[in-house]
Protein backbone atom coordinates (compact mmCIF):
# COMPACT_ATOMS: atom_id res chain seq x y z
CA UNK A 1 0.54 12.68 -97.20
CA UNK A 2 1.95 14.67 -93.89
CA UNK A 3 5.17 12.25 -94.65
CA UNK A 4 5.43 12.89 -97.90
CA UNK A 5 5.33 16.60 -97.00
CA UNK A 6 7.85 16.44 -94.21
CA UNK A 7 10.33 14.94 -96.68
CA UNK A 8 9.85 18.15 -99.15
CA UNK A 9 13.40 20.26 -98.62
CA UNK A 10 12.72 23.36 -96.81
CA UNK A 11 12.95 26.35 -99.71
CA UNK A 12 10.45 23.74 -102.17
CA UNK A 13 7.69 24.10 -99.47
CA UNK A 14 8.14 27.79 -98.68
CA UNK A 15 8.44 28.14 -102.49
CA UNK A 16 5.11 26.15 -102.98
CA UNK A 17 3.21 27.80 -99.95
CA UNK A 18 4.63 31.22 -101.61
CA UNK A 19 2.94 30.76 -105.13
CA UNK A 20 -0.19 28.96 -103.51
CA UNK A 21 -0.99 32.27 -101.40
CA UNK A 22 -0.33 34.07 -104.49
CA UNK A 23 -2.56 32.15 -106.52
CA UNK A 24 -5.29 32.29 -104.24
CA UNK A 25 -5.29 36.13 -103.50
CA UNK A 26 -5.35 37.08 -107.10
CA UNK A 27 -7.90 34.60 -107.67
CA UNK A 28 -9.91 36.31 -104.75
CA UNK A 29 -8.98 39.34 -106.41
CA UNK A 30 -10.69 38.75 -109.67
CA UNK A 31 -13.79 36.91 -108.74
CA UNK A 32 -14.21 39.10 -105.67
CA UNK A 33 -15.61 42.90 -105.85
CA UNK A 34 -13.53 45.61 -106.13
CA UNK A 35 -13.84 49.89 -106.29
CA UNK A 36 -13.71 51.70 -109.72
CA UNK A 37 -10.38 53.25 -108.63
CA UNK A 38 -8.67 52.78 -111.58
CA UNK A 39 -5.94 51.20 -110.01
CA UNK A 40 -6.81 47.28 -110.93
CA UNK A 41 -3.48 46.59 -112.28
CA UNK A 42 -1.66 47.97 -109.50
CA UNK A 43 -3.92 46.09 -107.19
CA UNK A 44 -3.29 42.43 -108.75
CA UNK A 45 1.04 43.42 -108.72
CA UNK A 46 -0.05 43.75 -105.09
CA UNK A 47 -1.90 40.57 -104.27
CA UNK A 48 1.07 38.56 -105.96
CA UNK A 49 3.63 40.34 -104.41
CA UNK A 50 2.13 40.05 -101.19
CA UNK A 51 1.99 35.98 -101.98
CA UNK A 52 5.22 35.61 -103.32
CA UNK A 53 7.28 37.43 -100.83
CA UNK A 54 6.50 34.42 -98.57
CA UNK A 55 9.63 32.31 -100.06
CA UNK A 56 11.69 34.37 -97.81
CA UNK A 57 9.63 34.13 -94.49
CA UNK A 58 11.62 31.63 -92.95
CA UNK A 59 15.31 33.49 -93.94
CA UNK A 60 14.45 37.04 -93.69
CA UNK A 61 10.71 36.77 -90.87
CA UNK A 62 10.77 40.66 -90.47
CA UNK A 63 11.59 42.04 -93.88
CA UNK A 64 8.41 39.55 -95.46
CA UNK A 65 6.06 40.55 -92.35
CA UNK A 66 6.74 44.85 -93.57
CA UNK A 67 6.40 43.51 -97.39
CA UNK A 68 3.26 41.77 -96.78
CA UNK A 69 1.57 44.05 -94.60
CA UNK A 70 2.73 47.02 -96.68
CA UNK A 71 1.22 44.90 -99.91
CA UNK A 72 -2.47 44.28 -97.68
CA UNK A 73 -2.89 48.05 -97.22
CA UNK A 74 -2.04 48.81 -100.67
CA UNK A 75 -4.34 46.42 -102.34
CA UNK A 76 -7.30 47.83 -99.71
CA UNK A 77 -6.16 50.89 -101.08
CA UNK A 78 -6.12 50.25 -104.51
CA UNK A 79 -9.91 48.80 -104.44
CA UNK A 80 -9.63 44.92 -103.38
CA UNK A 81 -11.98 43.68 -101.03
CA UNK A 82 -9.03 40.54 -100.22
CA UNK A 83 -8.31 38.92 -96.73
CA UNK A 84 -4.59 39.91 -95.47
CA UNK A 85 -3.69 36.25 -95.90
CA UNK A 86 0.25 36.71 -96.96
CA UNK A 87 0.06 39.03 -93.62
CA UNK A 88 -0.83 36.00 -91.06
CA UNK A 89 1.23 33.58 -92.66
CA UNK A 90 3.94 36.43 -92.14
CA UNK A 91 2.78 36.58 -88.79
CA UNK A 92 3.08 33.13 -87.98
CA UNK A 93 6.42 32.95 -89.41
CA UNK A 94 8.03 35.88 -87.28
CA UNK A 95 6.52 34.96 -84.45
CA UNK A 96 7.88 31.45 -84.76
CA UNK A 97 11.24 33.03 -85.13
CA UNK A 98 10.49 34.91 -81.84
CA UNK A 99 9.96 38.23 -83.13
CA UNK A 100 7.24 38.68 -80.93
CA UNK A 101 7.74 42.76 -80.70
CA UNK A 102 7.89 43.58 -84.01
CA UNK A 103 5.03 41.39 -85.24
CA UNK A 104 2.97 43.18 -82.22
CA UNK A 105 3.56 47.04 -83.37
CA UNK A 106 3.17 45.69 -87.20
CA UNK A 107 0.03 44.34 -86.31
CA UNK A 108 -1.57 47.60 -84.74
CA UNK A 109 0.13 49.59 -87.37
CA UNK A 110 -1.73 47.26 -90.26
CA UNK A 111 -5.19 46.56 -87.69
CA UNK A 112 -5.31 50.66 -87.75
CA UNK A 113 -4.22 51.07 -91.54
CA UNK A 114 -6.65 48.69 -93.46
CA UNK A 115 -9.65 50.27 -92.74
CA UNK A 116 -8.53 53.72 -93.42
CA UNK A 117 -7.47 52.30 -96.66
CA UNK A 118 -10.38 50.83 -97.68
CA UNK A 119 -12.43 54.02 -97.00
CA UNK A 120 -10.36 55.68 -99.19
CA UNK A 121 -10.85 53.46 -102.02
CA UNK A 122 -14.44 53.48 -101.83
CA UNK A 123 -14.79 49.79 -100.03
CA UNK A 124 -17.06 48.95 -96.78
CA UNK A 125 -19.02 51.89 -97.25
CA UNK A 126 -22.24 49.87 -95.92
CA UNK A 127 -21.90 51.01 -92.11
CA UNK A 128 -20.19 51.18 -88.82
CA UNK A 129 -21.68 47.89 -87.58
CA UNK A 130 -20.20 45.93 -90.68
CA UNK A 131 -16.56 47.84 -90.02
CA UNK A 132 -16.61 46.92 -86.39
CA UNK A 133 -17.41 43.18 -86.97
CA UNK A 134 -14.73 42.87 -89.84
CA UNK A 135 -12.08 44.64 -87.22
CA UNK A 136 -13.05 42.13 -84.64
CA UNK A 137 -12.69 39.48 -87.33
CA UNK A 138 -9.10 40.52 -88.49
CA UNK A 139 -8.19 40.79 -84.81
CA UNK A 140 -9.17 37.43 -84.36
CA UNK A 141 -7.50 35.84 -86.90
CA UNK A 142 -3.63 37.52 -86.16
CA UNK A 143 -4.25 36.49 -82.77
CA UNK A 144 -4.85 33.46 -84.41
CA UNK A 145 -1.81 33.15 -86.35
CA UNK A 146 0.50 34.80 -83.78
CA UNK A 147 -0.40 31.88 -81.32
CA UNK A 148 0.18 29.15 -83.78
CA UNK A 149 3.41 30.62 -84.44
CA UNK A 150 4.36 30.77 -80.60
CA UNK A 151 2.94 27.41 -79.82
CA UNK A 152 5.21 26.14 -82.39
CA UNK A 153 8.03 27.98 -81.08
CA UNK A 154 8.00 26.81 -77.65
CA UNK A 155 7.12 22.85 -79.03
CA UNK A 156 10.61 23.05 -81.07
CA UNK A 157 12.29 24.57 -77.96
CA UNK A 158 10.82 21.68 -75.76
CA UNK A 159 12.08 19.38 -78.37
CA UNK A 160 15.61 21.06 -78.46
CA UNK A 161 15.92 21.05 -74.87
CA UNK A 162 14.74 17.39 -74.87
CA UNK A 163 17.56 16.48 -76.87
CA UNK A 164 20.00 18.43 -75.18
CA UNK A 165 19.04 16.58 -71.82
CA UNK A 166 19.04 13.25 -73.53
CA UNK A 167 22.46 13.86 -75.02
CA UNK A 168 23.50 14.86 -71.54
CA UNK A 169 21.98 11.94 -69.79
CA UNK A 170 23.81 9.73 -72.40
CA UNK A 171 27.39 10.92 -72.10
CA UNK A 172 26.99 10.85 -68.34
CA UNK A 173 25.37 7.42 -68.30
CA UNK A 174 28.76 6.58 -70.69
CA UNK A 175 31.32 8.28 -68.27
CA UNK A 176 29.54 6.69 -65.28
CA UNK A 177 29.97 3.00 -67.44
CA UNK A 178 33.04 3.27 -67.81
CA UNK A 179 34.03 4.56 -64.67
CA UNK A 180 32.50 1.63 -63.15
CA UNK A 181 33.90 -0.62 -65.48
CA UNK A 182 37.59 0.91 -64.39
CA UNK A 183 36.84 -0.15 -60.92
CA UNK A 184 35.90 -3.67 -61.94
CA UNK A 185 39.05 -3.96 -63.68
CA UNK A 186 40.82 -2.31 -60.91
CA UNK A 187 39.27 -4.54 -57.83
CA UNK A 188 40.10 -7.58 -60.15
CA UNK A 189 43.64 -7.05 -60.92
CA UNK A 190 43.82 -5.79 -57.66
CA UNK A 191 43.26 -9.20 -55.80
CA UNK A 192 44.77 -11.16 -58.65
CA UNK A 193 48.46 -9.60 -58.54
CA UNK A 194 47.68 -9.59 -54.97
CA UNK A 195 47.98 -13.47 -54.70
CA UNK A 196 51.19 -13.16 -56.87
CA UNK A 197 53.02 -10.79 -54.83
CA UNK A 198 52.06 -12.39 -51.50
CA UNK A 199 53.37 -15.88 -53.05
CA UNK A 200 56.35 -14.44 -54.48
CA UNK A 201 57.02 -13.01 -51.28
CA UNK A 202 56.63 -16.14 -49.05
CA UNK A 203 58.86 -18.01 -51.80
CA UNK A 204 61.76 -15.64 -51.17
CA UNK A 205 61.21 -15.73 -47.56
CA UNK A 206 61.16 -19.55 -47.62
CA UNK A 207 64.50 -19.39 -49.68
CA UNK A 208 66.28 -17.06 -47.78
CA UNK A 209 65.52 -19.30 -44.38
CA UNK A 210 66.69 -22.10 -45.91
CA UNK A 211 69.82 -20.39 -46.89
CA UNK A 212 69.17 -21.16 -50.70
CA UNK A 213 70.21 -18.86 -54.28
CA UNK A 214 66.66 -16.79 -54.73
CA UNK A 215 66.52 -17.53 -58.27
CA UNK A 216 66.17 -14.15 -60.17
CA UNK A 217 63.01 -14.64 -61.74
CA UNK A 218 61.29 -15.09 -58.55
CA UNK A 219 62.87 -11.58 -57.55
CA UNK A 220 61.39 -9.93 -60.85
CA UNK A 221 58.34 -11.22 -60.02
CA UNK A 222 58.17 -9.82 -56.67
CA UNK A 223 59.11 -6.12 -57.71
CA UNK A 224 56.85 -6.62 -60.35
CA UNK A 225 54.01 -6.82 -58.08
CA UNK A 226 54.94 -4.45 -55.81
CA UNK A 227 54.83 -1.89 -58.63
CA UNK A 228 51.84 -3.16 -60.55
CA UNK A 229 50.12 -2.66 -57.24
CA UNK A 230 51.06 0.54 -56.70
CA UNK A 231 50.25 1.43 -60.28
CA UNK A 232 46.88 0.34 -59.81
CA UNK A 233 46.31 1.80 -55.98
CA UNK A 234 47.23 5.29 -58.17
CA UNK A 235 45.08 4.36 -60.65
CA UNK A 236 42.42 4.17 -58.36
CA UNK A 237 42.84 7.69 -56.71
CA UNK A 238 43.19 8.96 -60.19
CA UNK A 239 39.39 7.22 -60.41
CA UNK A 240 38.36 8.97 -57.35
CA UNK A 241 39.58 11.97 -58.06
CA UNK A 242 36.67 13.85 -59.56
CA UNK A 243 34.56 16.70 -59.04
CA UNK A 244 32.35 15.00 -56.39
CA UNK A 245 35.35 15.37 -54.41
CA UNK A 246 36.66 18.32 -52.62
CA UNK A 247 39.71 19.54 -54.38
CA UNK A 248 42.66 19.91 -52.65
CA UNK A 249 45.60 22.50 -52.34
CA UNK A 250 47.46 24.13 -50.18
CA UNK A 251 45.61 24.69 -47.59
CA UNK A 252 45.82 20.92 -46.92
CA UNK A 253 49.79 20.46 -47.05
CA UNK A 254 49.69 20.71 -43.28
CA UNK A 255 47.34 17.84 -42.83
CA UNK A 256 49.82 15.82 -44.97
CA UNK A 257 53.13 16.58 -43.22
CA UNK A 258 51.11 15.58 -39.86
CA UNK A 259 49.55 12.34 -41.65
CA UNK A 260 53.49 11.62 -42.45
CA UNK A 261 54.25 12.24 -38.64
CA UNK A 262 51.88 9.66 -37.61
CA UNK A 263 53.37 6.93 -39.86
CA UNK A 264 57.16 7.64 -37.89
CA UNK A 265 59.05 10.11 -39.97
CA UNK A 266 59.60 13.44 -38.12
CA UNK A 267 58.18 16.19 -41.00
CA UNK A 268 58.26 19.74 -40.38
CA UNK A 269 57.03 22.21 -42.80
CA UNK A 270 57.48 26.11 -43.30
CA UNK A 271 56.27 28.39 -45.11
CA UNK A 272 57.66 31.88 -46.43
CA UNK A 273 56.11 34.39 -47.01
CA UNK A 274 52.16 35.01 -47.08
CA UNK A 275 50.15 32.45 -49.08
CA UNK A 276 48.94 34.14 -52.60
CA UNK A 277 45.52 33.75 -54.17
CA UNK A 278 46.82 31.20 -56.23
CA UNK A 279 45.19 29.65 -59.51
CA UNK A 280 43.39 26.36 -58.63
CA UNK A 281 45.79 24.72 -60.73
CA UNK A 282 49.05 25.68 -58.96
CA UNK A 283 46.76 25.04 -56.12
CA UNK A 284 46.31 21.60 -57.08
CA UNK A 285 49.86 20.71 -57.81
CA UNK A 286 51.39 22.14 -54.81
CA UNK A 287 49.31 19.94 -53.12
CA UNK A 288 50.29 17.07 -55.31
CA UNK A 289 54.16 17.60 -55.51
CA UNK A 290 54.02 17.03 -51.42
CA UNK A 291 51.50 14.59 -51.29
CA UNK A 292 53.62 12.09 -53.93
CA UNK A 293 57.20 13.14 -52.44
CA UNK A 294 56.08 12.66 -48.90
CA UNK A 295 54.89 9.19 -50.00
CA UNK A 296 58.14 8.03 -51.99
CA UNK A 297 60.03 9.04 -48.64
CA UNK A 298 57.73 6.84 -46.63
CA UNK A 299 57.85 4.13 -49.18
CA UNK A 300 61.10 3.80 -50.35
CA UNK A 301 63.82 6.17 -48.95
CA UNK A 302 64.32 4.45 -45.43
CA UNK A 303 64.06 8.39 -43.72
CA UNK A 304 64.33 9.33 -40.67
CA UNK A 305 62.94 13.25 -41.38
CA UNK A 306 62.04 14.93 -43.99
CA UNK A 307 61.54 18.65 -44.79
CA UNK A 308 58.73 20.70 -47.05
CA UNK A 309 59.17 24.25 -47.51
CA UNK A 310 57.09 26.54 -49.50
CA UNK A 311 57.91 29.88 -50.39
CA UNK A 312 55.48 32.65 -51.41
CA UNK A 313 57.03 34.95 -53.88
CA UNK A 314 55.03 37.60 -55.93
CA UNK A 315 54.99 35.64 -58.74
CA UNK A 316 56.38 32.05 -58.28
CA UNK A 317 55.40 29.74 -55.71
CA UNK A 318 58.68 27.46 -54.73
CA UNK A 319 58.57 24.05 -53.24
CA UNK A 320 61.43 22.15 -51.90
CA UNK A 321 61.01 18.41 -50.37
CA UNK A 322 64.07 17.30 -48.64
CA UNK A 323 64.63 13.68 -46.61
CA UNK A 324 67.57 11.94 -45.45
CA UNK A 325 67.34 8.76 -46.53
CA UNK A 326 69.81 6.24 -48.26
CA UNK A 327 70.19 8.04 -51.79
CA UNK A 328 73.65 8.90 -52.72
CA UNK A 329 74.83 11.53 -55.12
CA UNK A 330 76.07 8.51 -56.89
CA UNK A 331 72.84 7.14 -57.45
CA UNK A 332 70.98 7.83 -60.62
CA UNK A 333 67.35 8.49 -60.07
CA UNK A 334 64.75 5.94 -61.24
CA UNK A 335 61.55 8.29 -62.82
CA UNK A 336 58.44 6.07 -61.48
CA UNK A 337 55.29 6.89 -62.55
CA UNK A 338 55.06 9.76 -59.59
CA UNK A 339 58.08 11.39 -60.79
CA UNK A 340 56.77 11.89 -64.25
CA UNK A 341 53.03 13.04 -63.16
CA UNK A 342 54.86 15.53 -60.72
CA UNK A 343 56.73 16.54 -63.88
CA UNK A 344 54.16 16.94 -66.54
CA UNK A 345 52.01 18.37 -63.93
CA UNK A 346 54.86 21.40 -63.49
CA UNK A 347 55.66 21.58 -66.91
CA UNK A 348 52.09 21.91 -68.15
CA UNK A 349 51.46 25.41 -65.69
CA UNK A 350 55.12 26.54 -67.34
CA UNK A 351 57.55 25.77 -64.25
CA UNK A 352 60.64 23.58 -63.79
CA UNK A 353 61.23 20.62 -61.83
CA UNK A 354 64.52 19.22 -60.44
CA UNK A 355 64.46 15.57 -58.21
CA UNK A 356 67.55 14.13 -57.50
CA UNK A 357 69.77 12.58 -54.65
CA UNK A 358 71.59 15.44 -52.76
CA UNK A 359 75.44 15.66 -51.93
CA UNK A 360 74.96 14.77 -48.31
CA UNK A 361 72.75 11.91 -48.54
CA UNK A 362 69.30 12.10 -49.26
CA UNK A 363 67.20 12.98 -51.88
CA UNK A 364 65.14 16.20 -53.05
CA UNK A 365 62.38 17.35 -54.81
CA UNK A 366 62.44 20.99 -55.84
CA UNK A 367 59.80 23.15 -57.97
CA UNK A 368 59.04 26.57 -59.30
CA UNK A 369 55.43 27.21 -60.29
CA UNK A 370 54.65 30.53 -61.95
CA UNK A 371 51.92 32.22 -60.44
CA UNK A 372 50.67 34.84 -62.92
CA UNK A 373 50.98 32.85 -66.02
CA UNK A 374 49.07 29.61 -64.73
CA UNK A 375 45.60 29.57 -65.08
């Protein structure tokens, strides 16, 4: 039966609960006693109206809890000995909806009323004892409903927070999966291209001693490596990169220029001007435009120094990266897959970009990054 009931759409049960109560108080209200005020039809409008303003108690809680209590006191006035019954279901209702103050006032406001209006109409005329009792008894029962209504409350914000958390839990179980799963992949490929660049390597080595052609193939397969593992040793940091770890900005540029000492190449770094408060995105990229240049110098530019400068301006932050290695002015440069994060890092925060060999021999990175407009 409770089932059954559950499955009922939500304006059929209010609907049903509305003309039940209705029923019921009118039904109360003829079998029950009543005054000779003379106002019997006015009394029974009352009692339905009182019922049947409980379809709206779950959209509109407050107007149905004034509708209903104003409907109790005017039936007590009119004559009808009849239990506020529409009131505590009203009760229940806006307390559920957490209209805890306005139920509270409506309730002293009605627990003062009622027996003022029964007086009036001629009702409960048999002594102070019996008034007292029936005052306790009404008390009683809106404390009654009120609590129902707020234990209910707090179980469907439980439940709602339960779900929430589960949801949570679930979509950070799923990122966690999958970052693990990454690293798998990563740690396998890892060793397996591994083994093919370290025999593709030997091969040539093998040829070259011997004086022998090195096929080609055996030379696309050895760059091919090379890069696939330095895709994946990226890939990796990208991995790592999360919000576990500290992020990193400018701040830190100096730690790379001296980590690029220790490795042979003589870096220097300057830096104009007084460092700005900085969104953490610039932040970020400065960091990364360095970090990636000063590793394609050490990498692949044969360098013997290498410069980063960094100039604070009111409102762009300039980078230049500057090595002398082997590039030529007549070399066209190769975009790798540092190049183009560099780039669609600057052109997402709105600044420009320019890497390319320089006239004298060398090669260098150079970047504007707005400072106002980034966020």
């Amino acid at each position: 039966m409770r089932k059954w009931w559950s499955g009922v759409p939500d304006g059929v049960r209010d609907a049903a609960i509305a003309v039940g109560v209705a029923a019921t108080l009118l039904i109360t209200g003829l079998s029950g006693r009543h005054s000779a005020a003379g106002l019997d039809l006015l009394g029974y409008v009352l009692l339905a109206a009182g019922g049947l303003a409980l379809v709206a108690r779950r959209r509109t809680p407050v107007p149905v809890l004034i509708v209903t209590a104003l409907c109790a006191v005017g039936y007590q006035a009119a004559g009808f000995d009849v239990p506020a019954v529409a009131f505590l279901f009203a009760v229940y209702a806006a307390v559920r909806e957490g209209r805890r103050v306005v139920t509270a006032v409506t309730s002293v406001a009605v627990l003062a009323t009622l027996p003022l209006a029964a007086l009036a109409s001629g009702l409960h005329d048999t002594g102070e004892a019996f008034a007292q009792a029936r005052g306790a008894l009404e008390i009683a029962w809106l404390v009654a409903a009120a609590a129902a209504g707020e234990a209910l409350r707090q179980a469907e914000r439980r439940a709602d927070e339960a779900e929430r958390t589960r949801e949570e839990t679930a979509r950070r179980r799923a990122d966690e999966e999958r970052l693990h799963i990454a690293r798998e992949l990563h740690d396998s490929l890892t060793h397996q291209i591994s083994i093919v660049k370290v025999q593709a390597e030997v091969a040539v080595h093998v040829a070259r001693k011997r004086g022998e052609e090195v096929p080609e193939a055996l030379l696309a397969i050895q760059e091919a490596a090379r890069e696939a593992a330095r895709e994946l040793r990226a890939t990796l940091e990208a991995l790592r990169d999360d919000d576990t770890s500290p992020p990193r900005g400018l701040d830190d540029v100096p730690h790379l220029v001296e980590r690029a000492r220790t490795i042979g190449l003589d870096a220097s770094l300057t830096i104009e001007g007084r460092p700005l408060d900085v969104p953490a995105a610039v932040d970020r990229t400065v960091y990364r435009i360095v970090q990636e240049s000063l590793t394609n110098i050490a990498r692949h530019a044969a360098a013997d120094t290498a410069s980063v400068r960094i100039d604070c301006r009111p409102d762009v932050l300039a980078i230049r990266i500057d090595d002398d290695g082997r590039a030529t002015s007549d070399d066209a440069p190769v975009p790798g897959v540092g190049l183009l994060g560099m780039r669609e890092r600057v052109t997402a925060l709105g600044g420009r970009l320019r890497a390319e060999p320089r006239s004298g021999g060398g090669f260098t990175v150079q970047a504007e990054l707005p400072v106002e407009q980034a966020s």
